[in-house]
Protein backbone atom coordinates (compact mmCIF):
# COMPACT_ATOMS: atom_id res chain seq x y z
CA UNK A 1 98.37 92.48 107.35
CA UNK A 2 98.14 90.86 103.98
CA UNK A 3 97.14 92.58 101.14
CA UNK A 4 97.12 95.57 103.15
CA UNK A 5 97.53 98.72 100.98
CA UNK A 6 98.36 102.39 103.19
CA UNK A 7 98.27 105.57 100.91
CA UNK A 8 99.51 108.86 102.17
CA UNK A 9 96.85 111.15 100.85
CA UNK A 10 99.03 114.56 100.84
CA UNK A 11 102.55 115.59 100.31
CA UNK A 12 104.16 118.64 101.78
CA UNK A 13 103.19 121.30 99.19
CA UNK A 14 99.67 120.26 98.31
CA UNK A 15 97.69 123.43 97.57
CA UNK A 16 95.99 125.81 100.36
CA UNK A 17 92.55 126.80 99.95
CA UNK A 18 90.96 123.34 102.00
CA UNK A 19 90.52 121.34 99.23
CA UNK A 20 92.18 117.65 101.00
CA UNK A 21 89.19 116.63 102.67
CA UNK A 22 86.67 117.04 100.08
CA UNK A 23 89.01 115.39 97.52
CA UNK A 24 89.42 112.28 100.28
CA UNK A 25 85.44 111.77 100.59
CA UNK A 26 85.56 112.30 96.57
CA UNK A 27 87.77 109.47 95.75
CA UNK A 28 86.96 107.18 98.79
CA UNK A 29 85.37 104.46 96.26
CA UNK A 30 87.94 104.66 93.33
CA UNK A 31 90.54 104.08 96.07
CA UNK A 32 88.52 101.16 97.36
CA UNK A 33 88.27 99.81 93.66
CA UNK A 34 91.90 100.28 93.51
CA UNK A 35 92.93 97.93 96.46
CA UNK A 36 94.01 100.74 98.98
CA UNK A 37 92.63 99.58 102.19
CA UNK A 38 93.99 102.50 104.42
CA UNK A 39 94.29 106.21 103.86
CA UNK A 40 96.67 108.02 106.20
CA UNK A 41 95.63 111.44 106.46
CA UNK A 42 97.67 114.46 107.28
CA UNK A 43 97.08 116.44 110.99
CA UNK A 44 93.87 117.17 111.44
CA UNK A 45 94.27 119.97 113.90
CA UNK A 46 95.07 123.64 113.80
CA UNK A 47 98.95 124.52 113.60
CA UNK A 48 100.25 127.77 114.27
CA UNK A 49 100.40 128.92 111.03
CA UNK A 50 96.47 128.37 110.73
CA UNK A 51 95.05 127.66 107.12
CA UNK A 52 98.53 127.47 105.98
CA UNK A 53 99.64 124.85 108.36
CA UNK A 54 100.93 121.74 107.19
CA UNK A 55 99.72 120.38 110.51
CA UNK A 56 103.37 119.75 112.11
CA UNK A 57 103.38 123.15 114.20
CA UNK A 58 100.71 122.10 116.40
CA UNK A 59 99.13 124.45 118.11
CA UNK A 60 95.56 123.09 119.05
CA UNK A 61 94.98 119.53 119.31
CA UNK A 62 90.89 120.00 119.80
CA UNK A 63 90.56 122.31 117.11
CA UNK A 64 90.11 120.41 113.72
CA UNK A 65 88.72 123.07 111.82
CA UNK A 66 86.09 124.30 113.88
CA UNK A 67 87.47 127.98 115.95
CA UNK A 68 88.53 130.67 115.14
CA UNK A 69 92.11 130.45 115.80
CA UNK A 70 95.46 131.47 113.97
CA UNK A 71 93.74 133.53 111.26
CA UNK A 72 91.22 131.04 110.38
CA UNK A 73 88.70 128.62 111.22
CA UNK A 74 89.32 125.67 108.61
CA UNK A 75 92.52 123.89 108.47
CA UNK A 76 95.07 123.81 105.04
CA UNK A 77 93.00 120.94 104.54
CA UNK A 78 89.14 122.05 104.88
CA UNK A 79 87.03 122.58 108.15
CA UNK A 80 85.55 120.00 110.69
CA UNK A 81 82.39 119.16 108.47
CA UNK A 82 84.31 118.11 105.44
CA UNK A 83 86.79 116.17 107.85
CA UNK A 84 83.95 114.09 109.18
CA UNK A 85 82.79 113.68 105.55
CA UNK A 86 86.18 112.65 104.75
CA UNK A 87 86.49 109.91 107.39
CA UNK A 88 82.88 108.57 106.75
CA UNK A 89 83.66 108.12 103.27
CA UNK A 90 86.60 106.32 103.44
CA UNK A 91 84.36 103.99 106.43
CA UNK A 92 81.96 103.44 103.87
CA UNK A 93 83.83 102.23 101.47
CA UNK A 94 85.79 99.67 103.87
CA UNK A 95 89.16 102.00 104.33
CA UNK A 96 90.81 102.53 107.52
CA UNK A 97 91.46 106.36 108.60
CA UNK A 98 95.08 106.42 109.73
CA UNK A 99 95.65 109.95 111.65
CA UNK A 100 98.67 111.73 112.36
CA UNK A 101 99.48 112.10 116.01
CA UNK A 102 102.17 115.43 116.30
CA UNK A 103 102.54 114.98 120.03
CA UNK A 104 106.28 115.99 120.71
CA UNK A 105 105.88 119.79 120.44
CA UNK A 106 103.73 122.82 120.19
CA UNK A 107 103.89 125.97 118.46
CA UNK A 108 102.35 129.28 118.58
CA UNK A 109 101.76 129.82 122.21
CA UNK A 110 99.15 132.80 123.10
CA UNK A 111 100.89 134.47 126.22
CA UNK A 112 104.36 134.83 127.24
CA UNK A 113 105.55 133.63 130.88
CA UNK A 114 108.84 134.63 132.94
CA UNK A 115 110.81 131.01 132.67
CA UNK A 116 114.03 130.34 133.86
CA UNK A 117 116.06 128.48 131.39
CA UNK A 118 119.61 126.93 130.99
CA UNK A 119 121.32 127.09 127.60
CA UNK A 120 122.53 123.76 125.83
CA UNK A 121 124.66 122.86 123.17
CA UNK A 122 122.76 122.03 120.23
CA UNK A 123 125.58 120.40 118.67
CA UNK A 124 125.42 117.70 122.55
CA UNK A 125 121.95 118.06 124.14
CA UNK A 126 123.87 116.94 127.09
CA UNK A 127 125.68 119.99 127.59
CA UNK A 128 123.89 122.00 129.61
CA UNK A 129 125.21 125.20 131.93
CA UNK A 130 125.17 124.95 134.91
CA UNK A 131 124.09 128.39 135.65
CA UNK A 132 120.14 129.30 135.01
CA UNK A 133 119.21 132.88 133.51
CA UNK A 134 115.67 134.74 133.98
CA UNK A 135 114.07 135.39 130.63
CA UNK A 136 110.21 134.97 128.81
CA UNK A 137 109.15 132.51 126.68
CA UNK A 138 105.74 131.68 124.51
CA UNK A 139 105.12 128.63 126.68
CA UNK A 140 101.36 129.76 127.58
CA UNK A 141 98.72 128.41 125.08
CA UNK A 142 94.92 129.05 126.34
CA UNK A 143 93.22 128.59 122.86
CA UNK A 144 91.24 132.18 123.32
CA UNK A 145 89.00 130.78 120.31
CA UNK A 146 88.02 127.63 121.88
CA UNK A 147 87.40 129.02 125.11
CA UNK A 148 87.60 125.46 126.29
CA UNK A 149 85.27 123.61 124.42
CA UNK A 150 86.12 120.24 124.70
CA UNK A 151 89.14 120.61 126.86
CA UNK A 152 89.94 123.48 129.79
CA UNK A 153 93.73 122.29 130.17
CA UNK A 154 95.45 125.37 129.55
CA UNK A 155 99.24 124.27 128.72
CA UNK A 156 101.83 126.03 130.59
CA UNK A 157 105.81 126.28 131.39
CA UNK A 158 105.50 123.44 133.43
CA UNK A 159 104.35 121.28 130.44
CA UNK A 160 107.29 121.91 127.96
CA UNK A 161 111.12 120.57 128.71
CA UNK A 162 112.80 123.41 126.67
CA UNK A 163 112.18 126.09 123.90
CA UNK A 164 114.41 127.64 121.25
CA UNK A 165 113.20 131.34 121.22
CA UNK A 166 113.51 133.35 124.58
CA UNK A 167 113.06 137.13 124.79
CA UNK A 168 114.76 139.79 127.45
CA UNK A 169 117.36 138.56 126.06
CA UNK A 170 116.25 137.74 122.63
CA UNK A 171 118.20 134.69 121.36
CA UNK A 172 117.67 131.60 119.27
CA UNK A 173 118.96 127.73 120.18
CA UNK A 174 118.23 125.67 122.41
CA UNK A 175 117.21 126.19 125.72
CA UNK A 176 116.36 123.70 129.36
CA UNK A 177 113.51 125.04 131.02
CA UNK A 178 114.18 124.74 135.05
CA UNK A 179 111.36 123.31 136.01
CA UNK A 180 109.60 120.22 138.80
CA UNK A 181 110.42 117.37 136.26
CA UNK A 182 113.28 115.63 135.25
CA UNK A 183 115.90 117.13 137.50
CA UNK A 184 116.82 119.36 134.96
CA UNK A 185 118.07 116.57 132.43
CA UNK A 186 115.87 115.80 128.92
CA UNK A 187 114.07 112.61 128.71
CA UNK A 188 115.26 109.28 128.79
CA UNK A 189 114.70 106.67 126.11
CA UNK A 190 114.75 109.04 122.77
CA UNK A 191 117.35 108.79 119.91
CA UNK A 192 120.84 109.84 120.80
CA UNK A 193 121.72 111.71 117.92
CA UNK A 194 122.86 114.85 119.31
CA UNK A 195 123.69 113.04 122.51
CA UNK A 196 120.02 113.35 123.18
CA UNK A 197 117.58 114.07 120.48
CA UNK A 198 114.33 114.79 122.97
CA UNK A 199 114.83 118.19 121.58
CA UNK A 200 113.33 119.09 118.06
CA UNK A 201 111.89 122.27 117.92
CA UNK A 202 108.98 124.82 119.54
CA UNK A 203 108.00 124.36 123.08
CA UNK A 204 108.96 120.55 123.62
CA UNK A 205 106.30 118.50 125.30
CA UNK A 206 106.89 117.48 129.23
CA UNK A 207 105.33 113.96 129.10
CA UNK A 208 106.74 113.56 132.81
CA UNK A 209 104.19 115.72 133.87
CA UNK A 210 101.37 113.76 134.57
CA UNK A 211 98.81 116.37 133.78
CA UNK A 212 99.72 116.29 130.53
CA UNK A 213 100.53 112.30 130.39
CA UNK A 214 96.53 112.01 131.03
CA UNK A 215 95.52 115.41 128.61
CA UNK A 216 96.93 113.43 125.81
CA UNK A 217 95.15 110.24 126.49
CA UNK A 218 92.05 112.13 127.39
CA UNK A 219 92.71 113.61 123.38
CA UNK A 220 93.15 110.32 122.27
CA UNK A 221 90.01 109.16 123.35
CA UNK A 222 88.46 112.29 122.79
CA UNK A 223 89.36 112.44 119.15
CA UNK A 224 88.01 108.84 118.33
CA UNK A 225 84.51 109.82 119.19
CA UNK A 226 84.86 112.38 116.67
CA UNK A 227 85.86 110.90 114.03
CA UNK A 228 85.95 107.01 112.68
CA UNK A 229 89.73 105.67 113.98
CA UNK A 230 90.89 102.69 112.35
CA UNK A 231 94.77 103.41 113.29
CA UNK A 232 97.69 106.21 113.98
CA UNK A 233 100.61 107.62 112.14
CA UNK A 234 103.00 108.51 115.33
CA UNK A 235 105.25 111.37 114.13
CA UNK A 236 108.39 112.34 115.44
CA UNK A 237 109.18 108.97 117.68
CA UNK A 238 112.94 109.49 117.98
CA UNK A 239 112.56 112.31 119.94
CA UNK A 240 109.40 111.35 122.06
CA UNK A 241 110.25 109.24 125.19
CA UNK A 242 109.32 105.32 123.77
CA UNK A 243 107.80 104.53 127.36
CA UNK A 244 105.18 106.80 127.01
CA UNK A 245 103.96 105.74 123.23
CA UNK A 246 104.36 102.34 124.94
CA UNK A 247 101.24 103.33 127.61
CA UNK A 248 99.50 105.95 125.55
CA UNK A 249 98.92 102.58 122.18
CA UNK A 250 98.42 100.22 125.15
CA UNK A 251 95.33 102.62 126.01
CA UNK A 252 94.20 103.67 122.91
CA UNK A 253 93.84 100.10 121.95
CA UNK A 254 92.11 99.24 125.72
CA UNK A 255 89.63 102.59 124.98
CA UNK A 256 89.56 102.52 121.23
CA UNK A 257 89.91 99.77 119.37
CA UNK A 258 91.81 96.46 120.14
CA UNK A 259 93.29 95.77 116.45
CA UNK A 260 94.32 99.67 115.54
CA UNK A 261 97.32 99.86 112.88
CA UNK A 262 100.14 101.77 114.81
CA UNK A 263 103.04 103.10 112.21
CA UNK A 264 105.41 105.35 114.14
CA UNK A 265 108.21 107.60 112.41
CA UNK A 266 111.77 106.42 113.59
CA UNK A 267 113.59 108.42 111.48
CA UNK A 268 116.31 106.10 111.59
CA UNK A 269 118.34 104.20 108.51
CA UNK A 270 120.44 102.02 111.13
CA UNK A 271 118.37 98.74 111.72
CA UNK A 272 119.58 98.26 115.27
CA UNK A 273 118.31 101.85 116.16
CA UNK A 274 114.54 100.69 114.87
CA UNK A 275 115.30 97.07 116.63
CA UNK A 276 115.94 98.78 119.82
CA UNK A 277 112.65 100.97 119.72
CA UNK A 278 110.40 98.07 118.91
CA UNK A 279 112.07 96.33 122.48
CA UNK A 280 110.88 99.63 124.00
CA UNK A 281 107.47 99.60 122.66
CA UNK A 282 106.68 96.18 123.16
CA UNK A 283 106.33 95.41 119.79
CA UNK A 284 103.26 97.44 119.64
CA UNK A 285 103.33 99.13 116.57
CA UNK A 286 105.12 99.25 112.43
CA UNK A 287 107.81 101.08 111.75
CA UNK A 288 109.05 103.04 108.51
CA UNK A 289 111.54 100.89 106.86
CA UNK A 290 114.02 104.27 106.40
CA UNK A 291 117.01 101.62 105.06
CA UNK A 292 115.42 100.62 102.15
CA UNK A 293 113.99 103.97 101.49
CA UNK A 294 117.79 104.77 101.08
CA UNK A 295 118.32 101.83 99.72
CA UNK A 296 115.86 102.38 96.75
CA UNK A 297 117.50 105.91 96.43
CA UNK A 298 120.74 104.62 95.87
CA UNK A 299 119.43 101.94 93.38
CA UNK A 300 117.78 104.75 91.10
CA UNK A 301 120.84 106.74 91.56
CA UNK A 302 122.95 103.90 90.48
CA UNK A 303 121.36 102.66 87.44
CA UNK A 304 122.79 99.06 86.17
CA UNK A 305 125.87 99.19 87.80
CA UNK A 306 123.15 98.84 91.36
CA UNK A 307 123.50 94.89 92.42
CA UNK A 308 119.43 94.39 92.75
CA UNK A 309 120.70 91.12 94.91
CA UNK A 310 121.51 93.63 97.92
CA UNK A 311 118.06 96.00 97.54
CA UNK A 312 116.84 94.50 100.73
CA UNK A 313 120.44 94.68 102.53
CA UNK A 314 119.96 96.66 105.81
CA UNK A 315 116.17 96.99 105.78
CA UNK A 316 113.85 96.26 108.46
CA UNK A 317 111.91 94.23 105.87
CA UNK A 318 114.37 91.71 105.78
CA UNK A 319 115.63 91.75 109.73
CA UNK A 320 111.36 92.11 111.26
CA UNK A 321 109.09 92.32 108.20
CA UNK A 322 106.02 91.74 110.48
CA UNK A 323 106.68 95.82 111.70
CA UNK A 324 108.14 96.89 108.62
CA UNK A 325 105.81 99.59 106.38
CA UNK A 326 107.57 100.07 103.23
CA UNK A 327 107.73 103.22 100.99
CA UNK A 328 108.94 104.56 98.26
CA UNK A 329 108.51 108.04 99.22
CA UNK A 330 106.77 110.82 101.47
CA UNK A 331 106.87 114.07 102.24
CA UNK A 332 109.83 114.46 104.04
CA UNK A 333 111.94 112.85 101.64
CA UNK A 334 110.33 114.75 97.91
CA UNK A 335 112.51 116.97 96.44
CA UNK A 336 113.36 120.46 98.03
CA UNK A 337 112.25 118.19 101.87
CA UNK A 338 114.08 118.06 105.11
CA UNK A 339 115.42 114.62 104.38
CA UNK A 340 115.42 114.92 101.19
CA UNK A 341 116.42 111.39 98.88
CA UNK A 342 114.29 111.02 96.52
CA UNK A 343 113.78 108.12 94.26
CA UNK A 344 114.58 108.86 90.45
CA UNK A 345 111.38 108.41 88.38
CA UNK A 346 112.30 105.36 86.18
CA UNK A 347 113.55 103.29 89.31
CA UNK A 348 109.49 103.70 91.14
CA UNK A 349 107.72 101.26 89.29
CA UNK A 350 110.77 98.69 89.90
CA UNK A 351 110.48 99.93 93.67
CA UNK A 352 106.73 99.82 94.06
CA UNK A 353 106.87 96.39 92.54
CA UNK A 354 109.17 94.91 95.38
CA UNK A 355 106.88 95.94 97.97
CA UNK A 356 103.42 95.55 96.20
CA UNK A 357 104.12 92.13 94.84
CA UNK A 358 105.96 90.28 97.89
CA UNK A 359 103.98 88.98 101.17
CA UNK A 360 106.31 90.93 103.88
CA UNK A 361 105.73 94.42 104.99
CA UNK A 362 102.70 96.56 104.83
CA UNK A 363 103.27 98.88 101.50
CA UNK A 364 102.52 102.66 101.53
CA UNK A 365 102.22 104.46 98.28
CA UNK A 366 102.42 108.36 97.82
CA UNK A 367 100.30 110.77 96.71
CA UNK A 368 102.47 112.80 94.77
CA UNK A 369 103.53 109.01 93.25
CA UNK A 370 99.82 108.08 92.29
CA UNK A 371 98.22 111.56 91.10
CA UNK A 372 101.46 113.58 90.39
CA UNK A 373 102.96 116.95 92.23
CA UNK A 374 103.96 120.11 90.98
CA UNK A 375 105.75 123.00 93.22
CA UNK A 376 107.73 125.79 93.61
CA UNK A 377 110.22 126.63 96.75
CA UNK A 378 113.54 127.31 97.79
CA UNK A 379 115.78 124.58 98.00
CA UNK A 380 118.92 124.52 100.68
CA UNK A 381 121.39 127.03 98.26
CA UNK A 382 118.56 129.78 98.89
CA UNK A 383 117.73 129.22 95.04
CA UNK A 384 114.22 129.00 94.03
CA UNK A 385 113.37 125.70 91.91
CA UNK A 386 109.81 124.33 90.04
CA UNK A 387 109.85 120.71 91.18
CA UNK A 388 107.43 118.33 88.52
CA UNK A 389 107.19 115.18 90.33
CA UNK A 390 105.27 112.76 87.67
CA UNK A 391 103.07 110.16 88.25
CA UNK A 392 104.16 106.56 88.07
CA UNK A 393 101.90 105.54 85.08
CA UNK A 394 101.71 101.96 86.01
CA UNK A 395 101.10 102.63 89.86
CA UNK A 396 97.21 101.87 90.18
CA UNK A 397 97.33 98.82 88.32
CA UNK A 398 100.20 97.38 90.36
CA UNK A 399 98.04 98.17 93.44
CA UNK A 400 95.19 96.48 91.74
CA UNK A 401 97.94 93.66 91.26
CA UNK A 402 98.24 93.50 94.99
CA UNK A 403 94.92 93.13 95.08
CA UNK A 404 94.11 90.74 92.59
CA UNK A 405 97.03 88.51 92.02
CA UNK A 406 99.82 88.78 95.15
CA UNK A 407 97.85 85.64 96.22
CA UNK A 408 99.21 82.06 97.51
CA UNK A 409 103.23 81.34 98.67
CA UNK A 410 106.08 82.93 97.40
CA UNK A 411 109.28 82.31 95.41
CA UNK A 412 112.23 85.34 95.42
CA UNK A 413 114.88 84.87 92.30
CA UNK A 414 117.19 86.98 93.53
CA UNK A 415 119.95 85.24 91.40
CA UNK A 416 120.98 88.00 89.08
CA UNK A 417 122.56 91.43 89.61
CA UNK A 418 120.04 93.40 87.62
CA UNK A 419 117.44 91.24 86.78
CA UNK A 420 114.91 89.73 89.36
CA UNK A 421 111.50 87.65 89.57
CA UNK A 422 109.15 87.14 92.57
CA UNK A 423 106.56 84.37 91.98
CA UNK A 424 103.16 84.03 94.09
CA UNK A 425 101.82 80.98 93.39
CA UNK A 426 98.42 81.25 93.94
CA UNK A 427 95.64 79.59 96.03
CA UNK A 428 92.71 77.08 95.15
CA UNK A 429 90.77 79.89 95.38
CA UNK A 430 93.38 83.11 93.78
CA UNK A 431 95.42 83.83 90.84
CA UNK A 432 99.19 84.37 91.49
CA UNK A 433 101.70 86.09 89.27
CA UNK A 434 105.24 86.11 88.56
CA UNK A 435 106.75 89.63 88.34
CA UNK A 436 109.71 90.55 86.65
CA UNK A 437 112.29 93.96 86.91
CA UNK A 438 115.41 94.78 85.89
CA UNK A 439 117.68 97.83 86.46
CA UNK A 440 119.64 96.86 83.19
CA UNK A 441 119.05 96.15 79.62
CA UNK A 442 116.27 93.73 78.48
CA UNK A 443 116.12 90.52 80.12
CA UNK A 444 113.81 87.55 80.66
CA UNK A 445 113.36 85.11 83.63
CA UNK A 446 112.72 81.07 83.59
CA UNK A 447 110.28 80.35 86.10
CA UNK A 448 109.23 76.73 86.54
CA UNK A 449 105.36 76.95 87.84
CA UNK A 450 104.54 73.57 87.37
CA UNK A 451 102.17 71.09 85.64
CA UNK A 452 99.18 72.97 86.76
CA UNK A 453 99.97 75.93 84.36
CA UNK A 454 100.76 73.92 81.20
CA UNK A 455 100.51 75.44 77.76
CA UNK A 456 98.69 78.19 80.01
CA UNK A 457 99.03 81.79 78.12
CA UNK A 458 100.11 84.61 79.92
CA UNK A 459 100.23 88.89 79.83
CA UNK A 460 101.71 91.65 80.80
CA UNK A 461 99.27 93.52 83.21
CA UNK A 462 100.79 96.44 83.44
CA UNK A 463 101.10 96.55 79.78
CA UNK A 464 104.79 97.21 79.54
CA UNK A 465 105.18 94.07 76.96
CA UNK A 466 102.26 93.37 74.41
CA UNK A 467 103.54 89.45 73.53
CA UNK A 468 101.89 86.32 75.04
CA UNK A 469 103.86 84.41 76.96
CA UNK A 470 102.88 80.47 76.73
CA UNK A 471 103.86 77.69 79.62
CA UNK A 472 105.50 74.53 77.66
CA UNK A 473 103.73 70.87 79.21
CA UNK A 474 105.58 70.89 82.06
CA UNK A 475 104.49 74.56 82.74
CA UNK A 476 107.79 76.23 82.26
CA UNK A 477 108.43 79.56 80.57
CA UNK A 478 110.76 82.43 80.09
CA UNK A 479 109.11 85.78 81.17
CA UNK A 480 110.42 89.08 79.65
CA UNK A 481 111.21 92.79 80.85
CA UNK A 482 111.79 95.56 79.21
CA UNK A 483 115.20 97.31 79.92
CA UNK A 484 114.92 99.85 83.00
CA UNK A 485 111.10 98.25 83.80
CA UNK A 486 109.11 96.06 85.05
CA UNK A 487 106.44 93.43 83.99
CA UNK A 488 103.45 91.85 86.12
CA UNK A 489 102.95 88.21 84.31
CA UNK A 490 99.63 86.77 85.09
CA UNK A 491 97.28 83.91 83.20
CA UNK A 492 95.02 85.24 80.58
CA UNK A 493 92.62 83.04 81.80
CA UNK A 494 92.53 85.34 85.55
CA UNK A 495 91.96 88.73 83.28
């Protein structure tokens, strides 16, 4: 995992009109340049809501842009030629293609079908009434387009555990479908928010039904000969049962590829929560360190009075940083998002600097963060808003830094409330640096680096300080910040 780099290439409101997978194969060898060694793309399958589709309404798993289906034949991000281009781009220029897997529901279905359903209580999934009522559902998807290219399952009642639209009677909420599996109960082995959180939304996916256990492996497999497959984003994993991720990786990595990079979404800030899913999984696969998300959230919101000491309190970083991916932000958490928390701009280059520049945890910088985002939507008050989401000036060249000088063992000075210092000391062969942030006013750090850097001169690579800093004999110096930033020292000589 070292010196891995993962970039989100999208956010949630980047423009219609399939422009995403051009713009991948376009910058495929400035990414390269940059350090980023894997691009995780956004669903590359048809949602309900066709061109306009995010890609989390799934509604066709085998059509990536190629049927007509939902209004349109490309995607919101381009058709299945410039997806292909997209992927052999980024293999060409030595970058992983990380896809998003949207397993846990579908949405959109083609036909409606006479179900029989019990109501629950959406505030405790476990509620449910006893009595079952007759009513119709969209649980039938045939994919008229595809006309079963690639795939003739056609999904039915029997592959969903529950919707939240019925009709005759219309209502909304949620709803048990009575069905052969599960005795009438949800699955096993998701979050328990909600007493059970297998329920999210659209027709949820029956993974007891062992049809559609061995479609989705048979898409797994499926999908890798289409496209190149260096790893998958898993989305949704609190609500998807963790014993069948823990088969359906354990395959893909038999039929696929032995070493693919598995990050799964455990929406989850509690560390024991994420602990417990990792037991479940076998330790298969990375998880989003949510805690210190929040706990780079509350830093920006808190300004100097923030102990930096505590920033890794809580996170899976600091409890199992060999399955921790770190991040800033995404595109559930920008402004105007679901789980909305986002980082205040001054405090992201401080935050992209603590998981850059240390050793532990696999880093994964945002698109909105690295070319900017502007937007317009409603936020939760029914208001509409323009959200300008800047880009963090200094962000490539602190990948570069990952690149280039995170080399060699490290030293944490976590000895001051605002002001901190990690050191990488370099190899025989690699440069190290010594980075220095503070939340407060201007500072300075003494680092002790030893004889080997005597009277050695060193500067600022992101530029945030224009002085020379030079090691006395015993190679000893004071590095500066600026107040609110954050400076990358390395040795002229490495520049």
């Amino acid at each position: 995992m070292a010196g891995r780099v993962l970039l989100q290439f999208f956010h949630w409101y980047y423009p219609d009109g399939g422009r995403l997978w051009n713009e991948v194969a376009e910058k495929a060898r400035s990414l390269a340049d940059m350090g980023i060694t894997d691009v995780w793309l956004p669903p590359a399958y048809k949602g309900s809501a066709g061109g306009y589709s995010v890609g989390y309404d799934t509604y066709d798993l085998f059509d990536l842009g190629e049927f007509d289906q939902k209004g349109t034949v490309p995607t919101k991000y381009g058709d299945r030629d410039a997806l292909e281009a997209a992927c052999k781009a980024l293999a060409e220029h030595g970058i992983g293609a990380i896809h998003d897997v949207v397993f846990n529901h579908k949405m959109g279905g083609d036909e409606r079908e006479a179900v029989k359903v019990r109501r629950a209580n959406p505030d405790d999934r476990n509620e449910i009434e006893d009595e079952a009522f007759e009513t119709h559902a969209y649980t039938r998807f045939t994919f008229p387009g595809r006309q079963g290219k690639y795939s003739e399952f056609v999904w039915s009642q029997k592959c969903f555990t529950g919707v939240d639209y019925i009709e005759d009677p219309t209502d909304t909420g949620v709803f048990r479908l009575v069905n052969e599996y599960g005795e009438g109960e949800w699955h096993s082995e998701v979050d328990e928010e909600l007493g059970n959180y297998d329920y999210l939304i659209g027709s949820d996916v029956e993974f007891r039904n062992r049809a559609v256990y061995e479609e989705l492996k048979y898409w797994g497999r499926w999908f890798a000969e289409q496209v190149p497959v260096a790893g998958f984003r898993l989305d949704a994993a609190k609500h998807i049962p963790a014993w069948f991720f823990r088969d359906w990786i354990g395959h893909m990595r038999e039929s696929v590829k032995e070493d693919l990079f598995v990050v799964a979404e455990y929406w989850h800030p509690d560390i024991g929560a994420l602990e417990n899913y990792l037991e479940l999984v076998d330790r298969q696969l990375l998880l989003f360190d949510v805690g210190l998300h929040h706990r780079f959230h509350d830093a920006s919101k808190g300004g100097g009075d923030f102990d930096m000491r505590t920033i890794f309190d809580g996170s899976l970083l600091s409890a199992q940083p060999e399955h921790a991916v770190t991040l800033v932000e995404n595109h559930d958490t920008q402004p105007l998002q679901s789980l909305e928390a986002a980082v205040e701009p001054w405090f992201k280059p401080l935050a992209y600097a603590l998981i850059l520049m240390r050793e532990q945890g696999v880093p994964s910088v945002f698109y909105a963060d690295l070319y900017g985002a502007d937007y317009r939507d409603k936020g939760s008050d029914g208001e509409e808003y323009d959200i300008v989401m800047p880009k963090v000036e200094c962000l490539p060249a602190l990948i570069s830094a990952r690149k280039r000088f995170a080399n060699g063992g490290q030293t944490d000075m976590f000895d001051d409330p605002n002001c901190l210092a990690i050191v990488r000391h370099g190899t025989d062969e690699a440069p190290g640096s010594v980075t220095v942030l503070t939340n407060g006013e201007e500072a300075s750090k003494h680092v002790e680096l030893g004889e080997g850097h005597a009277g050695a001169s060193f500067r600022d690579l992101l530029g945030h300080r224009e002085d020379t800093v030079t090691a006395d004999e015993n190679g000893n110096a004071d590095f500066p910040v600026n107040g609110g930033s954050v400076s990358v020292w390395v040795r002229e000589d490495a520049l």
